[in-house]
C-alpha atoms as a PDB file:
ATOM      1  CA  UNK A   1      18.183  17.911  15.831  1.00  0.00           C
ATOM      2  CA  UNK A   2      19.133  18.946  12.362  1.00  0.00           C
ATOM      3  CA  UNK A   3      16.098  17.899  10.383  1.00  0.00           C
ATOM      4  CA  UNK A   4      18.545  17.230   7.350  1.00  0.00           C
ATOM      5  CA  UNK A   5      19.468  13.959   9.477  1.00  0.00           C
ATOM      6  CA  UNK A   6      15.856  13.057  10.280  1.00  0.00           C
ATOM      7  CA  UNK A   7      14.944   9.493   9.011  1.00  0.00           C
ATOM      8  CA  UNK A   8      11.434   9.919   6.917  1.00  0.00           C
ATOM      9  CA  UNK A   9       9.476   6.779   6.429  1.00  0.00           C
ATOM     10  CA  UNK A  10       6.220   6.452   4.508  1.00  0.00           C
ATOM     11  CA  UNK A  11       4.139   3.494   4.993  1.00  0.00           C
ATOM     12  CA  UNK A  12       0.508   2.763   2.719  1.00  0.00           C
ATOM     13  CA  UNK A  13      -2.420   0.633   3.627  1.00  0.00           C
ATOM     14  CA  UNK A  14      -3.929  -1.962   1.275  1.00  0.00           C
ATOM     15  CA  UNK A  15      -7.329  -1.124   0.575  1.00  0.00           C
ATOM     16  CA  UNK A  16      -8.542  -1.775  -2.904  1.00  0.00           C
ATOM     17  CA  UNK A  17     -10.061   1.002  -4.612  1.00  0.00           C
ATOM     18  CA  UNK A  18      -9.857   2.953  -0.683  1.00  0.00           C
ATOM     19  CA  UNK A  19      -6.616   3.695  -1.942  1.00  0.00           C
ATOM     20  CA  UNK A  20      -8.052   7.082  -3.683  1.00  0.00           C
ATOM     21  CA  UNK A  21      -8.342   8.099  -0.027  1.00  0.00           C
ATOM     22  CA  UNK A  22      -4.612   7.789   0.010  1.00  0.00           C
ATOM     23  CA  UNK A  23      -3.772   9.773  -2.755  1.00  0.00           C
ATOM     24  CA  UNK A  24      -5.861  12.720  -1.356  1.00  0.00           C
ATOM     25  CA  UNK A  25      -3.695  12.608   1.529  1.00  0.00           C
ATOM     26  CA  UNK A  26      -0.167  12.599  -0.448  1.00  0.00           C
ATOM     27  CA  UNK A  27      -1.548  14.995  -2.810  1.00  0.00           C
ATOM     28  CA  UNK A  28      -1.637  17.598  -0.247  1.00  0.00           C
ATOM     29  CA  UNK A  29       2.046  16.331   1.509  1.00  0.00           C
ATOM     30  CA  UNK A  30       3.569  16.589  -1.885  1.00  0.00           C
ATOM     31  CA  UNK A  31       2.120  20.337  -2.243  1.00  0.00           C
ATOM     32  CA  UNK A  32       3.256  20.661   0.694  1.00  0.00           C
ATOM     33  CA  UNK A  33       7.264  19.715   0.520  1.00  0.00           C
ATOM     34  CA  UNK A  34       7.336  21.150  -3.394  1.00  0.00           C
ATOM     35  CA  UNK A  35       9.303  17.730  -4.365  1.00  0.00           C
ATOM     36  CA  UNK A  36       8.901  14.005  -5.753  1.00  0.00           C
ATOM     37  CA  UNK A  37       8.033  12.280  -2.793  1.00  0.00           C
ATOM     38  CA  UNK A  38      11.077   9.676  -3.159  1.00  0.00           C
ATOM     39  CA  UNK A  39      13.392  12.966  -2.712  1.00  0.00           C
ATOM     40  CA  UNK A  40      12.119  13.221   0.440  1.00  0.00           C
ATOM     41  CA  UNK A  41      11.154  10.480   2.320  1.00  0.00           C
ATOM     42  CA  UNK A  42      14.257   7.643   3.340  1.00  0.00           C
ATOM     43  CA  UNK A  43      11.586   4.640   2.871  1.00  0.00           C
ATOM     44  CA  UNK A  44       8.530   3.852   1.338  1.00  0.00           C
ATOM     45  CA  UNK A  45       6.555   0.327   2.064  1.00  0.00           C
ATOM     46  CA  UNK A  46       3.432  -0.421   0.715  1.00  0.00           C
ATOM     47  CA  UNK A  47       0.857  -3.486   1.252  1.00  0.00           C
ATOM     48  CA  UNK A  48      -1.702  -4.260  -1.790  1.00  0.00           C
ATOM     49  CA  UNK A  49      -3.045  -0.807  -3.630  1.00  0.00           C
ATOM     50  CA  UNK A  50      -0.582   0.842  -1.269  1.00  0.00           C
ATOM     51  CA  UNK A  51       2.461  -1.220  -2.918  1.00  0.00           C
ATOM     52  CA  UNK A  52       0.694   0.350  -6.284  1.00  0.00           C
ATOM     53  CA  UNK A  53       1.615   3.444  -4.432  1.00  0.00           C
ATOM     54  CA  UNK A  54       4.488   3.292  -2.905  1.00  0.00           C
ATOM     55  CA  UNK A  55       6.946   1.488  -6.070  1.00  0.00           C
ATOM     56  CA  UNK A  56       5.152   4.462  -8.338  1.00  0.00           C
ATOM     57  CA  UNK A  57       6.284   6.997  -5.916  1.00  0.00           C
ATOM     58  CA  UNK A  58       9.511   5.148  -5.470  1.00  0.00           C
ATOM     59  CA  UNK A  59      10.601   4.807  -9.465  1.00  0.00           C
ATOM     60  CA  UNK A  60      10.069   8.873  -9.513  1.00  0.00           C
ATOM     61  CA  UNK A  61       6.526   9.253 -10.321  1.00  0.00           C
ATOM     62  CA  UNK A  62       4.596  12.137  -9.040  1.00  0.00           C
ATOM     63  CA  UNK A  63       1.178  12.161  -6.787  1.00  0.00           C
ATOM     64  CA  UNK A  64      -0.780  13.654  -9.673  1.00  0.00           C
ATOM     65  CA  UNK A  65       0.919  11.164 -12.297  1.00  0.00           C
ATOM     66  CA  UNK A  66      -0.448   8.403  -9.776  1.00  0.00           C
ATOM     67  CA  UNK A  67      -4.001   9.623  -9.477  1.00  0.00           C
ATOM     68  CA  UNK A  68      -4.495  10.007 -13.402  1.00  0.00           C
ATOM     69  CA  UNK A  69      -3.291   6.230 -13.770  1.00  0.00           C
ATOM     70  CA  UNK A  70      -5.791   5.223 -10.730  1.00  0.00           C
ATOM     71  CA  UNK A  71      -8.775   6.742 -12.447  1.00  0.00           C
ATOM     72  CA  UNK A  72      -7.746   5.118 -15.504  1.00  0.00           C
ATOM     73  CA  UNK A  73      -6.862   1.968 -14.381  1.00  0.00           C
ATOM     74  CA  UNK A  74      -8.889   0.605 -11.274  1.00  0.00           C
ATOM     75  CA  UNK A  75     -12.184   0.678 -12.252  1.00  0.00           C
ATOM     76  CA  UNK A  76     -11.415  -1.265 -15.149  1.00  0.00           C
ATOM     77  CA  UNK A  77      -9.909  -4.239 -12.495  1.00  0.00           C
ATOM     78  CA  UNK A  78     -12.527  -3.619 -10.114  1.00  0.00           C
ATOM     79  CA  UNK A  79     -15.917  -3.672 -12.114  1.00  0.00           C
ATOM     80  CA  UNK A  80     -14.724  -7.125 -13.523  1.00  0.00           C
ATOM     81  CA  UNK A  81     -17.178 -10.188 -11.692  1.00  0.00           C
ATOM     82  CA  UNK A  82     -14.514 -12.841 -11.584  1.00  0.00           C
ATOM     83  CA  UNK A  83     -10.987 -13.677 -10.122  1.00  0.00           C
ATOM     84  CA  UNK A  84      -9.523 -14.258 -13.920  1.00  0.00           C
ATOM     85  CA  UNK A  85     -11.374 -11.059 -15.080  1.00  0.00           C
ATOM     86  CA  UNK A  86      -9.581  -8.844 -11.926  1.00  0.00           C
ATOM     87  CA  UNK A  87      -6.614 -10.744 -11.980  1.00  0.00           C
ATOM     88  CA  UNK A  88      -5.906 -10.637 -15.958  1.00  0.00           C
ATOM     89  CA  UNK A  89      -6.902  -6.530 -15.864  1.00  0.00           C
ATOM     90  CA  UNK A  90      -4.420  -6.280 -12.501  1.00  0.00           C
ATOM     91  CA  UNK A  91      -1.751  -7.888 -14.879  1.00  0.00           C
ATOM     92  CA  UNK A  92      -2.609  -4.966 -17.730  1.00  0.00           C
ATOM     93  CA  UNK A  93      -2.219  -1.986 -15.211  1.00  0.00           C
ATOM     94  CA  UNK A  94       1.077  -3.500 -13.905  1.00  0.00           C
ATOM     95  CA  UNK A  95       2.292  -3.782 -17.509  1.00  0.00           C
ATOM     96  CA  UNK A  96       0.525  -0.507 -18.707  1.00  0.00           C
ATOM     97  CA  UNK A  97       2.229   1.500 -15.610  1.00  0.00           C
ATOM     98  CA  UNK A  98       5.476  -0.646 -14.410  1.00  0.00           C
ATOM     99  CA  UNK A  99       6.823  -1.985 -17.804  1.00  0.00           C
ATOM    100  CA  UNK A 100       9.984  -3.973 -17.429  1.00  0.00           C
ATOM    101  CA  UNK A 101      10.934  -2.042 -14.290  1.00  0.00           C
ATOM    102  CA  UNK A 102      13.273  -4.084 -11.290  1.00  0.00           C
ATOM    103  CA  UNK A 103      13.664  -3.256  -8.127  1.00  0.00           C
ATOM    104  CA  UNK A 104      17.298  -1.973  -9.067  1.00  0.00           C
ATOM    105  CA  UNK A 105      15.362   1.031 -11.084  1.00  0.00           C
ATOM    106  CA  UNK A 106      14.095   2.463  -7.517  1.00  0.00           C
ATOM    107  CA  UNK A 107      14.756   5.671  -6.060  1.00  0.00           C
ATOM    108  CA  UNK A 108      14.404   5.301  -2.813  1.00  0.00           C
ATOM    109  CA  UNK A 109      14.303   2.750  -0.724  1.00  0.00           C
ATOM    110  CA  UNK A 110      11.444   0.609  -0.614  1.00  0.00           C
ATOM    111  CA  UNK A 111       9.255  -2.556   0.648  1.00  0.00           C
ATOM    112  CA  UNK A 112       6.662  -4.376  -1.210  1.00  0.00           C
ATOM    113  CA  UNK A 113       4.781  -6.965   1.166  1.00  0.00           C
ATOM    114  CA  UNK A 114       2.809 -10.175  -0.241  1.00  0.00           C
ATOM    115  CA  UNK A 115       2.120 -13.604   1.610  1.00  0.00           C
ATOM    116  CA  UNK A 116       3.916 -16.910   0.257  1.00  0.00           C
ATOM    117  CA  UNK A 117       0.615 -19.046  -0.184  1.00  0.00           C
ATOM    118  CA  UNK A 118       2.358 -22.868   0.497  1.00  0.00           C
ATOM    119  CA  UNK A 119       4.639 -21.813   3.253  1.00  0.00           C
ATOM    120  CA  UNK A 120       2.318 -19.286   5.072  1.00  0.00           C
ATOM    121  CA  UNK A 121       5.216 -16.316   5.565  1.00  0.00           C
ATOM    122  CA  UNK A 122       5.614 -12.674   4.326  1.00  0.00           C
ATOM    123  CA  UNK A 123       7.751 -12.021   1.768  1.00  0.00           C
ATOM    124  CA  UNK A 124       8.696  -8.678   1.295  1.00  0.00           C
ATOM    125  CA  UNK A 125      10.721  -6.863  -2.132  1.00  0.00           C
ATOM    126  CA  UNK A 126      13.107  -4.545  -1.579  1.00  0.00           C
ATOM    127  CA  UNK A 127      15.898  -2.842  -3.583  1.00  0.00           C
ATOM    128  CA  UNK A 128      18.589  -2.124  -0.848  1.00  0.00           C
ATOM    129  CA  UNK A 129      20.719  -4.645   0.761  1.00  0.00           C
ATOM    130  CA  UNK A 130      20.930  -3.087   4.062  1.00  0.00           C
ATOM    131  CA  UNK A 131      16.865  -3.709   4.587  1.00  0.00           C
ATOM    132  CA  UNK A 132      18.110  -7.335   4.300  1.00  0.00           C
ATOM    133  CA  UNK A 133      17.440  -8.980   7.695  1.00  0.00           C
ATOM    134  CA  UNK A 134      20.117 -11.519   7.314  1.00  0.00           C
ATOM    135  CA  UNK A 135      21.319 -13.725   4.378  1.00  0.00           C
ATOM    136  CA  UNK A 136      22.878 -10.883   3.201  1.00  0.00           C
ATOM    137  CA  UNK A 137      25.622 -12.829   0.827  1.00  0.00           C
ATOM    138  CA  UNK A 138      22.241 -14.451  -1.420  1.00  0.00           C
ATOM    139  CA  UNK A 139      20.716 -10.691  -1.079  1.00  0.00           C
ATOM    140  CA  UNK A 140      19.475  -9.689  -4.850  1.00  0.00           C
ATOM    141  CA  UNK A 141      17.156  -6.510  -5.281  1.00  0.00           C
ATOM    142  CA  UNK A 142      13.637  -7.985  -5.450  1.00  0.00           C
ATOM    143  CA  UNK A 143      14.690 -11.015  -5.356  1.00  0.00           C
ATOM    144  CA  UNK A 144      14.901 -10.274  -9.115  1.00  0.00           C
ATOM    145  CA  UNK A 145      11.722  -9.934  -9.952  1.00  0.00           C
ATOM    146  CA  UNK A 146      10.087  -7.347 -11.616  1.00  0.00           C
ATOM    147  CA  UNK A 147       8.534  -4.511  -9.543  1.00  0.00           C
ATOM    148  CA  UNK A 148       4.893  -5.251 -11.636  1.00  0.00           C
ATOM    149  CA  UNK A 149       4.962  -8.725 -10.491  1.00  0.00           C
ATOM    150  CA  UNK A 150       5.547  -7.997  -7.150  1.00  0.00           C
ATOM    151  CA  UNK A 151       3.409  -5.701  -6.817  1.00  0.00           C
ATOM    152  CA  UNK A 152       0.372  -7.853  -8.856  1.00  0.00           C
ATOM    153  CA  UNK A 153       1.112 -10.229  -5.843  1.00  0.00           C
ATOM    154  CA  UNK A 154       0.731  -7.562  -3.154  1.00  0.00           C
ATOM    155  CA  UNK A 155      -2.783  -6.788  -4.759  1.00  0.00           C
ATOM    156  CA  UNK A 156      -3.548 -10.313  -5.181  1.00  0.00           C
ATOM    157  CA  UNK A 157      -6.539 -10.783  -2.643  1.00  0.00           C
ATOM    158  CA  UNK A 158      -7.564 -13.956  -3.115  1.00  0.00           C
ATOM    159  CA  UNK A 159      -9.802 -15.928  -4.013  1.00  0.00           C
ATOM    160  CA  UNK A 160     -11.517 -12.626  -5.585  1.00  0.00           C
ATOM    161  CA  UNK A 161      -7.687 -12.498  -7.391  1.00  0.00           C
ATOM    162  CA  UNK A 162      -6.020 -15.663  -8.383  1.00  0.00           C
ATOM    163  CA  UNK A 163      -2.524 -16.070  -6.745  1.00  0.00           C
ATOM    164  CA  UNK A 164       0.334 -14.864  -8.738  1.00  0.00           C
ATOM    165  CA  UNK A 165       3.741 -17.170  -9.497  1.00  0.00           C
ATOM    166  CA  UNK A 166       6.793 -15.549  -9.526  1.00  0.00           C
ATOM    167  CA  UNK A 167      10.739 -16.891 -10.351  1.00  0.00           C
ATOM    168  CA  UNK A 168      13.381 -15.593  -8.251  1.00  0.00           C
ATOM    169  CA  UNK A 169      16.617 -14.984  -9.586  1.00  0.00           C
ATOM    170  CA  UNK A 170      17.720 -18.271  -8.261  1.00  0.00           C
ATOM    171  CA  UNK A 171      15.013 -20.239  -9.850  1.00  0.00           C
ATOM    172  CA  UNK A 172      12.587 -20.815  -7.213  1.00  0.00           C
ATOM    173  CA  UNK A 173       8.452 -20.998  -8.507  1.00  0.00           C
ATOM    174  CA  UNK A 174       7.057 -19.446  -5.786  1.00  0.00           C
ATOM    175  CA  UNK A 175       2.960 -19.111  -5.587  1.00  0.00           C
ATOM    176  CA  UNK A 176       2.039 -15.586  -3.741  1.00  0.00           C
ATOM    177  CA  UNK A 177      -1.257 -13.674  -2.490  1.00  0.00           C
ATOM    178  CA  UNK A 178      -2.037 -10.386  -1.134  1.00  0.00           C
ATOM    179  CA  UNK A 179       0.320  -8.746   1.423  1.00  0.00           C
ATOM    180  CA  UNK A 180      -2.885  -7.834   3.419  1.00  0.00           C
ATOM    181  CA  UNK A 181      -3.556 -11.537   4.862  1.00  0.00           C
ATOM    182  CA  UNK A 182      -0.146 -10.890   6.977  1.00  0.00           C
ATOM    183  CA  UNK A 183       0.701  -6.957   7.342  1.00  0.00           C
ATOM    184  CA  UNK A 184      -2.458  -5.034   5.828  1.00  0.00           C
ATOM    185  CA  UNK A 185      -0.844  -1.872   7.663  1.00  0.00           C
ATOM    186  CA  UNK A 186       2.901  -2.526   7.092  1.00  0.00           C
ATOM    187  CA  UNK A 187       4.488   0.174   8.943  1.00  0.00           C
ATOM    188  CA  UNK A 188       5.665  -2.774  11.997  1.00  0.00           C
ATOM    189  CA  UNK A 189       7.890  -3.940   9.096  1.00  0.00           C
ATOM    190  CA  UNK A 190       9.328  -0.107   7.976  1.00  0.00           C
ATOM    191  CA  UNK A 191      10.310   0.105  11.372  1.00  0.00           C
ATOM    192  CA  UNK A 192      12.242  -2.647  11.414  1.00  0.00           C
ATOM    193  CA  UNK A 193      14.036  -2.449   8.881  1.00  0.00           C
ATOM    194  CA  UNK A 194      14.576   1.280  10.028  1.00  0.00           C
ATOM    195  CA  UNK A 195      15.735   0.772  13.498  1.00  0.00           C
ATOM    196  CA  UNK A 196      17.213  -3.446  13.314  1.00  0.00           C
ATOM    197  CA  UNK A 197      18.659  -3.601   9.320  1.00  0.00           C
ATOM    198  CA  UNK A 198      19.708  -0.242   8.806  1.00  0.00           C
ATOM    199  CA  UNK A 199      20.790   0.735  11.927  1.00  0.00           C
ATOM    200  CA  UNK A 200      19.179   4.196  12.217  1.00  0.00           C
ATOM    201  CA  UNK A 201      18.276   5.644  15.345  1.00  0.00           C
ATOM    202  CA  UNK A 202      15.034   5.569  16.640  1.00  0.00           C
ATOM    203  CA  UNK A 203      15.065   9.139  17.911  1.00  0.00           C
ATOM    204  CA  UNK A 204      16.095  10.078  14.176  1.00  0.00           C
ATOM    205  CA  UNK A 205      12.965   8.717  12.630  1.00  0.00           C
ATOM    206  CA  UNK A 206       9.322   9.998  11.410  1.00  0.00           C
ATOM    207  CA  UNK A 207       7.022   8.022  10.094  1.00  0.00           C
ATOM    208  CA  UNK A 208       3.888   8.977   8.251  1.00  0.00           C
ATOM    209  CA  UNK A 209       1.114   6.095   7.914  1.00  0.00           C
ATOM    210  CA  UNK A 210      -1.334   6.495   5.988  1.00  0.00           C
ATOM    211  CA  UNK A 211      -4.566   4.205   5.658  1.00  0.00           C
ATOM    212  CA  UNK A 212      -7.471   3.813   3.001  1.00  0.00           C
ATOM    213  CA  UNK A 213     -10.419   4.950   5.325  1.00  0.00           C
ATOM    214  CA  UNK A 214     -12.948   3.315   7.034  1.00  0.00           C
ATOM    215  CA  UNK A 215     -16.654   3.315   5.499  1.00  0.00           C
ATOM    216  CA  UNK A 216     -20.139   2.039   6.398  1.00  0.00           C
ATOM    217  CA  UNK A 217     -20.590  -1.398   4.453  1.00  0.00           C
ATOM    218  CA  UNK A 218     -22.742  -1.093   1.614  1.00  0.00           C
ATOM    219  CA  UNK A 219     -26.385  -1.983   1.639  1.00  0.00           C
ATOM    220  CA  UNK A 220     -27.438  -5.306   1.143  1.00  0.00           C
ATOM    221  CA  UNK A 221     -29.815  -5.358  -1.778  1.00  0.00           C
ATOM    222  CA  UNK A 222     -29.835  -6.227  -5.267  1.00  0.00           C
ATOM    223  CA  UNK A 223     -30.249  -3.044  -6.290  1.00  0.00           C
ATOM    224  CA  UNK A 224     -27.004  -1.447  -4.825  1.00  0.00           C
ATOM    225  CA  UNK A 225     -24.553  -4.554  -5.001  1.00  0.00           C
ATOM    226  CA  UNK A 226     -23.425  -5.563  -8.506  1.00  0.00           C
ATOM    227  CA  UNK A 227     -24.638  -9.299  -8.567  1.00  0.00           C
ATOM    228  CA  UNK A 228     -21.363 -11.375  -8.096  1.00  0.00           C
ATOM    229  CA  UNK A 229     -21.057  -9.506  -4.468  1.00  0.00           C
ATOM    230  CA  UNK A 230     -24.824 -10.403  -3.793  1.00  0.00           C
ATOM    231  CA  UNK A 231     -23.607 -13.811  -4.754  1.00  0.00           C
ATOM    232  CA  UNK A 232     -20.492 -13.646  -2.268  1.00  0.00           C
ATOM    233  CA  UNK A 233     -21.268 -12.591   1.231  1.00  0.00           C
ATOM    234  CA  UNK A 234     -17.004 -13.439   1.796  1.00  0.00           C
ATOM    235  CA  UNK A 235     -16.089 -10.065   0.357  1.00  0.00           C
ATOM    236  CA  UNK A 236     -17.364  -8.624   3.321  1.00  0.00           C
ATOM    237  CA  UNK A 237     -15.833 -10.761   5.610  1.00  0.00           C
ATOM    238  CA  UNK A 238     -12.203 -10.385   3.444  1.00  0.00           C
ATOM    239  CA  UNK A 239     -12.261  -6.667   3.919  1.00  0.00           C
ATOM    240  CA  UNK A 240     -13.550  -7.053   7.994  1.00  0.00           C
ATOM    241  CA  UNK A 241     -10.538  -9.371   7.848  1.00  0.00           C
ATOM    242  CA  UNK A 242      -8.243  -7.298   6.182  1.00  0.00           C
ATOM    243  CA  UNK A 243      -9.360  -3.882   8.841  1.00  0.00           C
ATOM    244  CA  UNK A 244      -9.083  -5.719  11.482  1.00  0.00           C
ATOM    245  CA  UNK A 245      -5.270  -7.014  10.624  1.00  0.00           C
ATOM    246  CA  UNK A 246      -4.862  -2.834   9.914  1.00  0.00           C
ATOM    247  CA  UNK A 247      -5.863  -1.876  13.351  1.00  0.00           C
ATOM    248  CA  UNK A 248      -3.580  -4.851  15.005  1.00  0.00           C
ATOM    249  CA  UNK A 249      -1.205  -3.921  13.604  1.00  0.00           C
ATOM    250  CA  UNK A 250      -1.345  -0.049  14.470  1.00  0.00           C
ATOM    251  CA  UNK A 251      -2.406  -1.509  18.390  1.00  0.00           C
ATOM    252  CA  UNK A 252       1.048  -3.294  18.827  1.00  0.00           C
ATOM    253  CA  UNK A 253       2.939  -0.469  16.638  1.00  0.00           C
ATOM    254  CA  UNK A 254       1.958   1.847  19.987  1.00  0.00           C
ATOM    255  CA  UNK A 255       2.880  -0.723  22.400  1.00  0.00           C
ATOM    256  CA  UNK A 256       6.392  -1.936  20.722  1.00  0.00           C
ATOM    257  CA  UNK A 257       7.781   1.509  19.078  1.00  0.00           C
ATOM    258  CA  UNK A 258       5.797   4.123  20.588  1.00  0.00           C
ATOM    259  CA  UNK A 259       8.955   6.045  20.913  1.00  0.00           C
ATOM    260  CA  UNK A 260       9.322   6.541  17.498  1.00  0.00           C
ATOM    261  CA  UNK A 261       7.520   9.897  16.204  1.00  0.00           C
ATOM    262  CA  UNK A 262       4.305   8.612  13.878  1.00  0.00           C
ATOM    263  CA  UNK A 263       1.804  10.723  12.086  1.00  0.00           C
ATOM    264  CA  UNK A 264      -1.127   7.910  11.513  1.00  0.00           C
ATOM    265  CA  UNK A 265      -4.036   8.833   9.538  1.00  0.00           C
ATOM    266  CA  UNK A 266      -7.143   6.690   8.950  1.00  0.00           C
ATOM    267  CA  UNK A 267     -10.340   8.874   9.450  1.00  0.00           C
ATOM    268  CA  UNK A 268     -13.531   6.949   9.815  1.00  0.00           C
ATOM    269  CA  UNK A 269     -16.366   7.980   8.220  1.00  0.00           C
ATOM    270  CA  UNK A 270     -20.157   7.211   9.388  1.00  0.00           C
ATOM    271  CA  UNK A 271     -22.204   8.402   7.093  1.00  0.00           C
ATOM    272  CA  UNK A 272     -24.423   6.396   4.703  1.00  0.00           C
ATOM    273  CA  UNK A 273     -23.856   8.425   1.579  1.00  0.00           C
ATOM    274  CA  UNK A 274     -19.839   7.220   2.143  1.00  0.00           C
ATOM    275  CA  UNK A 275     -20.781   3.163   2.027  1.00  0.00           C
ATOM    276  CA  UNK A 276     -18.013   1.350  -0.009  1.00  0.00           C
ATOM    277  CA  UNK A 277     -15.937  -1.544  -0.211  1.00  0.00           C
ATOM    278  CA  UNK A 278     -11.767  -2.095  -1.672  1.00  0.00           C
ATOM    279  CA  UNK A 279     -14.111  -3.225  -4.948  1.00  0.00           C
ATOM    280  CA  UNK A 280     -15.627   0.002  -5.644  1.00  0.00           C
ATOM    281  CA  UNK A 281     -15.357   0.872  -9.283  1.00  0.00           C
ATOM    282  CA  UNK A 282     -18.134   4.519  -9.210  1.00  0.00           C
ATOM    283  CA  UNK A 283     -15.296   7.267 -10.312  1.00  0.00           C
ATOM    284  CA  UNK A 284     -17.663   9.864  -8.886  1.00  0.00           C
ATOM    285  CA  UNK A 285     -17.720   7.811  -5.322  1.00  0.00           C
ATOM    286  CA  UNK A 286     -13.703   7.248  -5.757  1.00  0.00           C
ATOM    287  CA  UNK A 287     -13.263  10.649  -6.067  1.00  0.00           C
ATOM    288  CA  UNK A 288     -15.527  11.922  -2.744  1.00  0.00           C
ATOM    289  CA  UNK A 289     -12.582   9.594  -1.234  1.00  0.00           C
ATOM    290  CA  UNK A 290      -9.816  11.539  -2.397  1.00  0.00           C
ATOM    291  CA  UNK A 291     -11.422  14.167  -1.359  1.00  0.00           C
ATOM    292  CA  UNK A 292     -12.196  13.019   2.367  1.00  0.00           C
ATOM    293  CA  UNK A 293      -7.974  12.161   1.873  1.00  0.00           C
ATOM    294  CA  UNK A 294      -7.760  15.939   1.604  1.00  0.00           C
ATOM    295  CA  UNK A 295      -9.882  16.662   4.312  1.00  0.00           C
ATOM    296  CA  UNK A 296      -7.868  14.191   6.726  1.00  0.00           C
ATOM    297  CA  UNK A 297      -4.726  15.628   5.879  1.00  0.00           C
ATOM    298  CA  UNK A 298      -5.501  18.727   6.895  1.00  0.00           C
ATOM    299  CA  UNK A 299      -6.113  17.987  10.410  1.00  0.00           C
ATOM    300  CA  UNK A 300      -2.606  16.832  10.804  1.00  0.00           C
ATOM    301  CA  UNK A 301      -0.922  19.379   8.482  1.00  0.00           C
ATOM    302  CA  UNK A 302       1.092  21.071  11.297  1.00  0.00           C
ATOM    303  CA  UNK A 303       2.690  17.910  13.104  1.00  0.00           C
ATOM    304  CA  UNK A 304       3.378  17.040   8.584  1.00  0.00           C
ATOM    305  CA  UNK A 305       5.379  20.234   8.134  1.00  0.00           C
ATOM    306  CA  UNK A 306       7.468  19.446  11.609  1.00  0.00           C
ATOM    307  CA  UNK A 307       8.496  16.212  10.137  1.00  0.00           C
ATOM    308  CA  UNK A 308       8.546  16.999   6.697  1.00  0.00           C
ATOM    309  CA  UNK A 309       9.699  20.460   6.114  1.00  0.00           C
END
């Protein structure tokens, strides 16, 4: 096959501050393909820091651009000690970085995945009307919302973020929370929209998904754990929540499409100096991550050029 027709799909983890390990990762695949990553790659979806991700990469910004803006801006959401400290510096970064961008601004096509928190269903921005699954003649990109709301309710991982409201274009209030508490890994939902809304065919596709890392927990003691997590035991048992939804997720993604060529990366890492947690908000720590991103991509930097190159 010519590779010009191949089908590239890119699909990010949520993770929290684990998204650094992310950015390692497309560092080295955008050094490697010499291009904006929205020039190359057909789709891009992205659950919680990986919607951060993937609407940057989509509106034209570059890895590098992306990692400056992460060191500047996530350690300022995640060092705060409440939900209305995180979720007012989460609304800062999406104004500081997404302006008054929509969903019609994208270059690429792309997914953004949050949770509707009355009815208990996904709901998923996109710019293109043939991801549509249905109800095609109401279609509007993003359902006109702005791409910083939507993704502010992708990151919104609550209760340690308050939910975020959005307005459709057709007037509907609609409360939303983190994409994570339905498709932490979202690549189920890239596929279909590949292979059911836009028709391609499955023997056409790639897709590279990427995760945020797995880490030993860190220690429990006062004098390691900023007090408000000493004080909240749940933020461990969110982020076990939120891995284990990751590695469902990539369990019936083998079962249901394993026909479909997938690079997955998600290295685990076992040592105690690499404890950390999607609130981590140590720039020196965040950048060992991007690091071990680096690292991970280059054990799958052949099988990368194949699909890529």
């Amino acid at each position: 096959m010519s590779r010009e027709n191949l089908f590239r799909v890119l699909c990010l983890d949520g993770g929290g501050a684990k998204g650094f390990y992310t950015l390692g990762i497309l560092r080295e695949i955008e050094a490697l393909i010499r291009c904006p990553l929205h020039e190359r790659f057909d789709l891009i979806f992205g659950t919680s820091t990986g919607s951060i991700i993937a609407s940057m990469l989509a509106l034209g910004k570059s890895v590098h651009e992306i990692i400056a803006l992460y060191q500047e801006h996530v350690p300022t959401v995640m060092q705060h000690k409440n939900a209305d400290g995180r979720s007012g510096a989460l609304a800062n970064l999406s104004k500081a970085i997404f302006k008054d961008a929509m969903f019609t601004d994208v270059k690429t096509n792309v997914g953004v995945v949050t949770t509707k928190w009355v009815l208990e269903q996904p709901m998923i921005f996109k710019g293109n009307i043939a991801q549509a699954h249905g109800r095609q003649g109401s279609f509007v990109p993003g359902f006109g919302v702005k791409v910083g709301e939507a993704v502010q309710a992708s990151c919104s991982a609550y209760p340690y973020f308050n939910r975020k409201a959005v307005t459709t274009s057709n007037g509907d209030n609609i409360e939303l929370i983190d994409g994570g508490f339905c498709a932490n890994n979202p690549t189920l939902y890239a596929i279909a929209d590949a292979t059911i809304s836009m028709q391609v065919p499955s023997d056409d596709i790639r897709v590279v998904s990427l995760g945020c890392g797995n880490y030993p927990p860190r220690p429990l003691s006062k004098f390691t754990l900023d007090y408000w997590k000493q004080r909240t035991p749940g933020v461990q048992l969110l982020q076990k929540t939120l891995e284990i939804n990751v590695q469902s997720m990539e369990q019936l993604r083998t079962i249901l499409y394993k026909h479909i060529q997938t690079v997955r990366i998600n290295q685990s890492f076992s040592e105690p100096a690499m404890a950390t947690d999607l609130f981590e908000h140590d720039l020196k720590k965040l950048n060992v991550l991007t690091q071990r991103g680096v690292h991970s991509y280059a054990e799958h930097e052949e099988k990368l050029k194949a699909f890529l190159c």
